[in-house]
Protein backbone atom coordinates (compact mmCIF):
# COMPACT_ATOMS: atom_id res chain seq x y z
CA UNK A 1 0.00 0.00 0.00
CA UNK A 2 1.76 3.42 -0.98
CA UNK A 3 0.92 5.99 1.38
CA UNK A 4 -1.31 7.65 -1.17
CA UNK A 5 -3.30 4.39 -2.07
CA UNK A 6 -5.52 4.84 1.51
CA UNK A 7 -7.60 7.47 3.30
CA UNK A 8 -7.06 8.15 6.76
CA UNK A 9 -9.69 9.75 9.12
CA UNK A 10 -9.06 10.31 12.51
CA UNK A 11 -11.84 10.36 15.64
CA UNK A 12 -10.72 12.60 18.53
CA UNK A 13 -7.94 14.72 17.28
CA UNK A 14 -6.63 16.04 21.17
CA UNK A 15 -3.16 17.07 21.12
CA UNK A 16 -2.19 12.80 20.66
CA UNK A 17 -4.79 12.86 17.64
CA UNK A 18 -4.13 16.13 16.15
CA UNK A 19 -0.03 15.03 15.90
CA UNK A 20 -0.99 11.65 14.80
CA UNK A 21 -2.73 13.47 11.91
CA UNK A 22 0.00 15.89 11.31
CA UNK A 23 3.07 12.75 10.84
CA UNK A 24 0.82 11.15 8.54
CA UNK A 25 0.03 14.22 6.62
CA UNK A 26 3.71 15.25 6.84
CA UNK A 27 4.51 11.22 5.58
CA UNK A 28 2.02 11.54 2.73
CA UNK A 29 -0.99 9.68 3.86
CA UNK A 30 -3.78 11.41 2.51
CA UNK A 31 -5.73 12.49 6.36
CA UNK A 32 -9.50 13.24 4.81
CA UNK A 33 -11.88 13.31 7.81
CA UNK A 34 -11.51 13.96 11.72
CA UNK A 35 -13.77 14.45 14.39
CA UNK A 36 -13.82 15.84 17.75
CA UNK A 37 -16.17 16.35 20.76
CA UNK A 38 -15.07 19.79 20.37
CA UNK A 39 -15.94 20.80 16.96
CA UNK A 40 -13.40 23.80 16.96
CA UNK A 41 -10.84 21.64 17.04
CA UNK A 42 -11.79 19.44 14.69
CA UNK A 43 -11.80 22.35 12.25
CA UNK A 44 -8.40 23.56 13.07
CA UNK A 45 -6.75 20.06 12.54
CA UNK A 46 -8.44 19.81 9.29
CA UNK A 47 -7.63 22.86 8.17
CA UNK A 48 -3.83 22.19 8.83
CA UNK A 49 -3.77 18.96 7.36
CA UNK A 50 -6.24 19.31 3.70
CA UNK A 51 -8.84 17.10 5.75
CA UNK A 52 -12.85 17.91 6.27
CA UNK A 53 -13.94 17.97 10.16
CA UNK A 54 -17.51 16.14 10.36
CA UNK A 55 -20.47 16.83 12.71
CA UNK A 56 -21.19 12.87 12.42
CA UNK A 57 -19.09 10.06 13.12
CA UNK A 58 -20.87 8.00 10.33
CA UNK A 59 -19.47 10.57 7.87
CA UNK A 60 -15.81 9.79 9.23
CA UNK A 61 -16.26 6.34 8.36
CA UNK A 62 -18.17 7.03 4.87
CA UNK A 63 -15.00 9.19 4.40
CA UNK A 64 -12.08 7.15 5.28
CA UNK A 65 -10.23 3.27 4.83
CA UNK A 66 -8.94 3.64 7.37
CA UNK A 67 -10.50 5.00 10.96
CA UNK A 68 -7.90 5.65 14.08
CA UNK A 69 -9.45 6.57 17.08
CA UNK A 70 -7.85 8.53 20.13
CA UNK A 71 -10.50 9.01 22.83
CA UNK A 72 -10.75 9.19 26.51
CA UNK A 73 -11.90 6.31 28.06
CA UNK A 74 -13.89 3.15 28.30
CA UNK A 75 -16.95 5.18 27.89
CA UNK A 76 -16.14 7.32 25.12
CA UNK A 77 -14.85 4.67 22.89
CA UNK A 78 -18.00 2.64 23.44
CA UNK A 79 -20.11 5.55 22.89
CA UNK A 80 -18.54 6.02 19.49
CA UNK A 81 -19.03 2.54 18.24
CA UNK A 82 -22.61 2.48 19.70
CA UNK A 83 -24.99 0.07 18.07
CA UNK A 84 -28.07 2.47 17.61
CA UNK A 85 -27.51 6.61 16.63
CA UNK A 86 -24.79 8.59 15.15
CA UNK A 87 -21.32 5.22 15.04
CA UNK A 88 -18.61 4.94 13.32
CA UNK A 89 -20.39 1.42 12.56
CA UNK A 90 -22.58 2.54 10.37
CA UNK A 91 -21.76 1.41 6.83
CA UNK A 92 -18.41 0.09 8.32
CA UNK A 93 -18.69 -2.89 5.78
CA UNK A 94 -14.96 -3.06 4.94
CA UNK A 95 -13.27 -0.61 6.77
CA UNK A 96 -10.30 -0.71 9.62
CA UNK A 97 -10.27 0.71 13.06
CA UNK A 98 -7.83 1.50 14.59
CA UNK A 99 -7.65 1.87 18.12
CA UNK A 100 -4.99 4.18 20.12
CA UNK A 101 -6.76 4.95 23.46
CA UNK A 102 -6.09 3.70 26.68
CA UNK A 103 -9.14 1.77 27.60
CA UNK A 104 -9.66 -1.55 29.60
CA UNK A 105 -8.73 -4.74 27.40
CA UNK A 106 -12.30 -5.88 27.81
CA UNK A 107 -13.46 -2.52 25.19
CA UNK A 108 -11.11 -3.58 22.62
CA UNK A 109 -12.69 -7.19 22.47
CA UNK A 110 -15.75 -5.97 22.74
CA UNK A 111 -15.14 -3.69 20.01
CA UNK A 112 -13.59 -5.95 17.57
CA UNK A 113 -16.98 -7.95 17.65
CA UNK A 114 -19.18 -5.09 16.70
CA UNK A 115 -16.69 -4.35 14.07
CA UNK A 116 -16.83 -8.09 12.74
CA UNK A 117 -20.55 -7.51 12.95
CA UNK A 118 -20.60 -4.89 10.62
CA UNK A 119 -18.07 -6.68 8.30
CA UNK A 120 -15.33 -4.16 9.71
CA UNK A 121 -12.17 -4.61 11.01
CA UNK A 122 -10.63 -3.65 14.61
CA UNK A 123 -6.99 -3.22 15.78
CA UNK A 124 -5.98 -1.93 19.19
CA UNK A 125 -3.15 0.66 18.32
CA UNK A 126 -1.70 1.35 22.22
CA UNK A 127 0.94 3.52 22.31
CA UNK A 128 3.68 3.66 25.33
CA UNK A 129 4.95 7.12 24.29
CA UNK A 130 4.02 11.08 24.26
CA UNK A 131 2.98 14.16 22.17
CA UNK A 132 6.32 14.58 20.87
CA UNK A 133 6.45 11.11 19.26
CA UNK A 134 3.38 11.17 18.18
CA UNK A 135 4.13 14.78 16.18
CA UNK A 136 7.65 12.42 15.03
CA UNK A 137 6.08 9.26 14.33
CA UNK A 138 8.82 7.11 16.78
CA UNK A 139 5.80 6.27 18.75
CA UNK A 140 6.70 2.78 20.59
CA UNK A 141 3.34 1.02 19.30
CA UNK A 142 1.76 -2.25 20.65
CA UNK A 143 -0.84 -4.04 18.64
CA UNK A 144 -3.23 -6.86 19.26
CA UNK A 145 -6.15 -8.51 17.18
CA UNK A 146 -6.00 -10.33 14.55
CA UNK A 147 -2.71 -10.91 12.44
CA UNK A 148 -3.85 -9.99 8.84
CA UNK A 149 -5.27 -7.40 10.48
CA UNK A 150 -2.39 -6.33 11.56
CA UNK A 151 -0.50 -6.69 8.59
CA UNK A 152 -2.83 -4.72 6.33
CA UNK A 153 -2.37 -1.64 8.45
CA UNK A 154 1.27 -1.89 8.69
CA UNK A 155 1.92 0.89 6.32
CA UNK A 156 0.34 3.02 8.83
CA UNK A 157 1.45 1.68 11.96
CA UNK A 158 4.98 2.18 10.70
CA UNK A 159 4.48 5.44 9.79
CA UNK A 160 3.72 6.09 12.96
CA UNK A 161 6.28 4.45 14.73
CA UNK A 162 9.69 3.19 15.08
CA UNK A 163 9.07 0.50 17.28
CA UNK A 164 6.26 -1.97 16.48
CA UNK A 165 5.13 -4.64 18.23
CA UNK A 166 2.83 -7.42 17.68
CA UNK A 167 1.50 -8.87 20.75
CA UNK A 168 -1.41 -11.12 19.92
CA UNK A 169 -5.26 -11.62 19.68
CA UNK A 170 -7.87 -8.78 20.68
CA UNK A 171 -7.05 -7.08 24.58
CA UNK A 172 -3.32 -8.33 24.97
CA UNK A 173 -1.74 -5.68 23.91
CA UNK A 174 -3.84 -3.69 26.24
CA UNK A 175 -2.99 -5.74 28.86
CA UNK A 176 0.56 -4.89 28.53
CA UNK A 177 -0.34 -1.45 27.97
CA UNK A 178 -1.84 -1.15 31.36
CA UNK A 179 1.04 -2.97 33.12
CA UNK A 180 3.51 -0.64 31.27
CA UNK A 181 1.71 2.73 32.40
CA UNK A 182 1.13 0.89 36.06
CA UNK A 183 4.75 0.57 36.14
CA UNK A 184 5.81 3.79 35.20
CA UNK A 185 3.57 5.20 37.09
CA UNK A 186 5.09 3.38 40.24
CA UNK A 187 8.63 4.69 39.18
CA UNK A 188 7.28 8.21 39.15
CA UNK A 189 5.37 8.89 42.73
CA UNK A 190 8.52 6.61 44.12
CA UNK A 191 11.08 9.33 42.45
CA UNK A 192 8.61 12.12 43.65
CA UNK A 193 9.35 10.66 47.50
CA UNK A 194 12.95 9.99 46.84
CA UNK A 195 13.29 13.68 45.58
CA UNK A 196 10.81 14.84 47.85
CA UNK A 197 13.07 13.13 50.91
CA UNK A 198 16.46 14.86 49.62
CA UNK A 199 14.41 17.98 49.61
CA UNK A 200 13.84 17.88 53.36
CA UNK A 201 17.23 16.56 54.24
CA UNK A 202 18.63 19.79 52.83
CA UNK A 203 20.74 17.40 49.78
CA UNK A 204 21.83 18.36 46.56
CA UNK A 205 18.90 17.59 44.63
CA UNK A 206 21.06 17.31 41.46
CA UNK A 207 23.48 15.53 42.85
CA UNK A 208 21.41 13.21 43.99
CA UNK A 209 19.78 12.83 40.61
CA UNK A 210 23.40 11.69 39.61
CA UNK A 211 23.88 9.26 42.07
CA UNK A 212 19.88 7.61 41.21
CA UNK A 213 21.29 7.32 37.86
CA UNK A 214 24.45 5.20 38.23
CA UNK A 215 22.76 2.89 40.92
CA UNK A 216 19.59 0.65 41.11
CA UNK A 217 17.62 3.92 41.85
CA UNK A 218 17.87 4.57 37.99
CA UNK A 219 14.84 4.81 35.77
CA UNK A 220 13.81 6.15 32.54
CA UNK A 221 11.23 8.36 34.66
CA UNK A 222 14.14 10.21 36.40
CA UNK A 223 15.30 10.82 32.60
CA UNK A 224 11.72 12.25 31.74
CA UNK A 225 10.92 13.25 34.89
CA UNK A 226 13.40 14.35 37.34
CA UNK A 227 14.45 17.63 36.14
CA UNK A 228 10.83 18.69 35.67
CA UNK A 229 10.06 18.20 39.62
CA UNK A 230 12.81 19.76 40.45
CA UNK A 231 12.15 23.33 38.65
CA UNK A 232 8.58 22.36 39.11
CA UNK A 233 8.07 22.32 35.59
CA UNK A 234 4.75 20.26 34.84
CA UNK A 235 3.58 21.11 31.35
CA UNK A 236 1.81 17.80 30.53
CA UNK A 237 2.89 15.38 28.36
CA UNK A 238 0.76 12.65 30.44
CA UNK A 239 -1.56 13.99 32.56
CA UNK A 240 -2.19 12.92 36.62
CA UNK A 241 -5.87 12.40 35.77
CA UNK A 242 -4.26 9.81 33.02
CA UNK A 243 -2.23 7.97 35.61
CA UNK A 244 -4.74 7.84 37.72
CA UNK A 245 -6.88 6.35 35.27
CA UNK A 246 -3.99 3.56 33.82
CA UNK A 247 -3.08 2.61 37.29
CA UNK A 248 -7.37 1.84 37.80
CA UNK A 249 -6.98 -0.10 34.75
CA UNK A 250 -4.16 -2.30 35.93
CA UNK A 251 -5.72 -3.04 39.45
CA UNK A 252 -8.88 -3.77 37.76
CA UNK A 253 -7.07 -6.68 35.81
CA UNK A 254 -5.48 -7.66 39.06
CA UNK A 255 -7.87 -8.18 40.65
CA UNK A 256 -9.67 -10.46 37.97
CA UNK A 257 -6.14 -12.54 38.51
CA UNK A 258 -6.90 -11.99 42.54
CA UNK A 259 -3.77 -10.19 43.20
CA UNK A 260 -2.97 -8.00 45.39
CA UNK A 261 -0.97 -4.83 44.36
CA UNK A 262 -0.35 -2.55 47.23
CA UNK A 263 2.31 -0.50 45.27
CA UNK A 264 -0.24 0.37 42.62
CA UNK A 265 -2.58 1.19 45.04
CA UNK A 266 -1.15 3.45 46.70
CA UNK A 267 -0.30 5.31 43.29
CA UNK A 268 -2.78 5.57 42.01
CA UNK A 269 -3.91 7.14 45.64
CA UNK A 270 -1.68 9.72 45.34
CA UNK A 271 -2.60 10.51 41.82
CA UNK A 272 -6.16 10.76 42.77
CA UNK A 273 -5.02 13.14 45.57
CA UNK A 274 -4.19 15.28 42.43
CA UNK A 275 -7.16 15.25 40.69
CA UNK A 276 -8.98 16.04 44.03
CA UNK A 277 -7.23 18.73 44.45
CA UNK A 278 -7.06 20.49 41.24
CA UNK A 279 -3.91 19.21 39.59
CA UNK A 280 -4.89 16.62 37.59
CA UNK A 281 -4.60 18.52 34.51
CA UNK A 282 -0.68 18.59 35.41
CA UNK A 283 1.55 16.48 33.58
CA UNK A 284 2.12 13.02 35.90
CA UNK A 285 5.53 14.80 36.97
CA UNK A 286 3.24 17.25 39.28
CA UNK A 287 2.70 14.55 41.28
CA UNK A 288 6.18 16.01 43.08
CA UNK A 289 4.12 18.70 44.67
CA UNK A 290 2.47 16.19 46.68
CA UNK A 291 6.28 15.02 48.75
CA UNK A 292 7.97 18.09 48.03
CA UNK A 293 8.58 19.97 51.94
CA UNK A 294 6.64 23.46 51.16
CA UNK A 295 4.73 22.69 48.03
CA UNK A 296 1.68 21.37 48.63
CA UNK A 297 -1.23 23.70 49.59
C-alpha cells in the first residue's frame, strides 16, 4: 500500500490525535476526515492537514479506509461505536479501526466484535509514548487482534512508529499497555518521595539525581521526569488524571487474577489526591508537589 493508495480519518484529534494526523500528513498519507467532541478543534486540525472535520461520526467512516481513534476512556470509545444513533459502525462494511486509546482490554474485544458484525475490522493501536512522538512518528506502538489485520495496516502503523510490536489476539496488547503505564507510574510517585526526601534533608537535589542514575535507583522516569520536579516544571505530556486512570486499569485486571498490588494502590492514591485537588490537569511529573517539603497547599 503506498501511502497515497488509503484514506485516513481520525476520531478525537486532542493534542495525541491532532499530531498523529499531522506525521501522517507530513509522511504523505492522505488524512481526509476527523472528528472531535469539540468541533473547533476538529476544524483547526483539518484545516492544517487538507482534511474535512464532520459533525457525524458516520461521515468519518463514509469518508475514510482507514478509521484511528484517540479518545478518553472506556466510555467514550463505546459511545462512538454504539450500536443504535450517530457510530462509526454505520456502513463500516470493509473498513479498519484503529484503536490508540487507553481503555480496559475488555473494550477492545468488545469492540472488535461489533466491528466483525458490521463486516469491519478492529486493531488496538496502544501507544507507550508522548505528544512529541506522536508529532515524530517514533511512537513505541503495541498491537493486538488479529494478524492480517495487523499486517494490512502496517503501512500506517509504521508510519507512525519506530518501534512496532505485535503482541497477539484482541485485549493483549492492552494488557501490557496497562502494566507498562502501572509501572511507570510506580517509578514516578517513588522518584517524587525519593526527591521529595532529599528535599527535606537539605541534599543536593542534582546531585542526587546523579547518584539515582548510576545505581539501582535509575529509571527512565528520572530521565523524563526528574528535572521537571525539580524546577517544578509540569507542562503535561501525560496527565495525573491519566495515571490515575492507567493505574485503575491495571488493578482492575489484578484483581480479575486476585492479586494483590499494594504499590499500585497506593499510586494511584496519590494521583487521585491530584485530581482532588485540582492538579490533575498537570503532567504526571506534578505529582512532586504532593512530597515536596513546602509545596503542597
Amino acid at each position: 500500500m503506498a501511502n497515497s493508495d488509503c484514506e485516513i480519518g481520525i476520531v478525537g484529534v486532542g493534542r495525541m490525535g491532532a499530531n498523529i494526523a499531522r506525521h501522517l500528513n507530513d509522511d504523505g498519507f492522505s488524512v481526509v476526515a476527523v472528528y472531535d467532541v469539540q468541533f473547533e478543534t476538529a476544524l483547526g486540525i483539518a484545516s492544517e492537514v487538507g482534511a474535512r472535520a464532520h459533525t457525524e461520526l458516520a461521515e468519518v467512516t463514509a469518508s475514510a479506509d482507514y478509521i484511528i481513534t484517540v479518545v478518553t476512556d472506556d466510555d467514550a470509545m463505546r459511545s462512538i461505536y454504539s450500536e443504535c444513533g450517530d457510530s462509526l459502525l454505520q456502513g463500516a462494511q470493509g473498513k479498519v479501526f484503529i484503536n490508540c486509546a487507553t481503555v480496559a482490554p475488555r473494550v477492545h474485544v468488545d469492540i472488535e466484535r461489533l466491528a466483525e458484525r458490521a463486516g469491519a475490522s478492529s486493531l488496538e493501536g496502544c501507544m507507550a509514548s508522548s505528544i512529541t512522538q506522536a508529532r515524530e512518528g517514533t511512537l513505541y506502538l503495541m498491537c493486538g487482534g488479529v494478524r492480517a489485520v495487523f499486517e494490512q495496516a502496517r503501512p500506517i502503523l509504521e508510519s507512525m512508529s519506530t518501534n512496532l510490536i505485535y503482541i497477539g489476539e484482541a485485549g493483549r496488547a492492552a494488557q501490557v499497555k496497562a502494566l507498562v503505564n502501572m509501572v511507570m507510574n510506580i517509578n514516578t510517585a517513588g522518584l517524587a518521595e525519593g526527591l521529595g526526601l532529599g528535599a527535606a534533608l537539605g541534599l543536593d537535589l542534582n546531585v542526587l539525581m546523579e547518584v539515582f542514575a548510576q545505581t539501582g535507583a535509575n529509571s527512565r522516569v528520572l530521565e523524563t521526569d526528574g528535572e521537571d520536579m525539580l524546577n517544578r516544571d509540569h507542562e503535561c505530556y501525560f496527565s495525573a488524571d491519566h495515571a490515575a486512570k492507567d493505574s485503575g486499569i491495571a488493578l482492575a485486571l489484578a484483581e480479575d487474577a486476585g492479586l494483590n498490588l499494594p504499590l499500585a494502590k497506593a499510586t494511584k492514591a496519590q494521583f487521585d489526591l491530584m485530581t482532588e485537588k485540582g492538579k490533575g490537569d498537570l503532567d504526571k511529573s506534578g505529582v512532586a508537589e504532593l512530597t515536596f517539603p513546602g509545596r503542597d497547599d
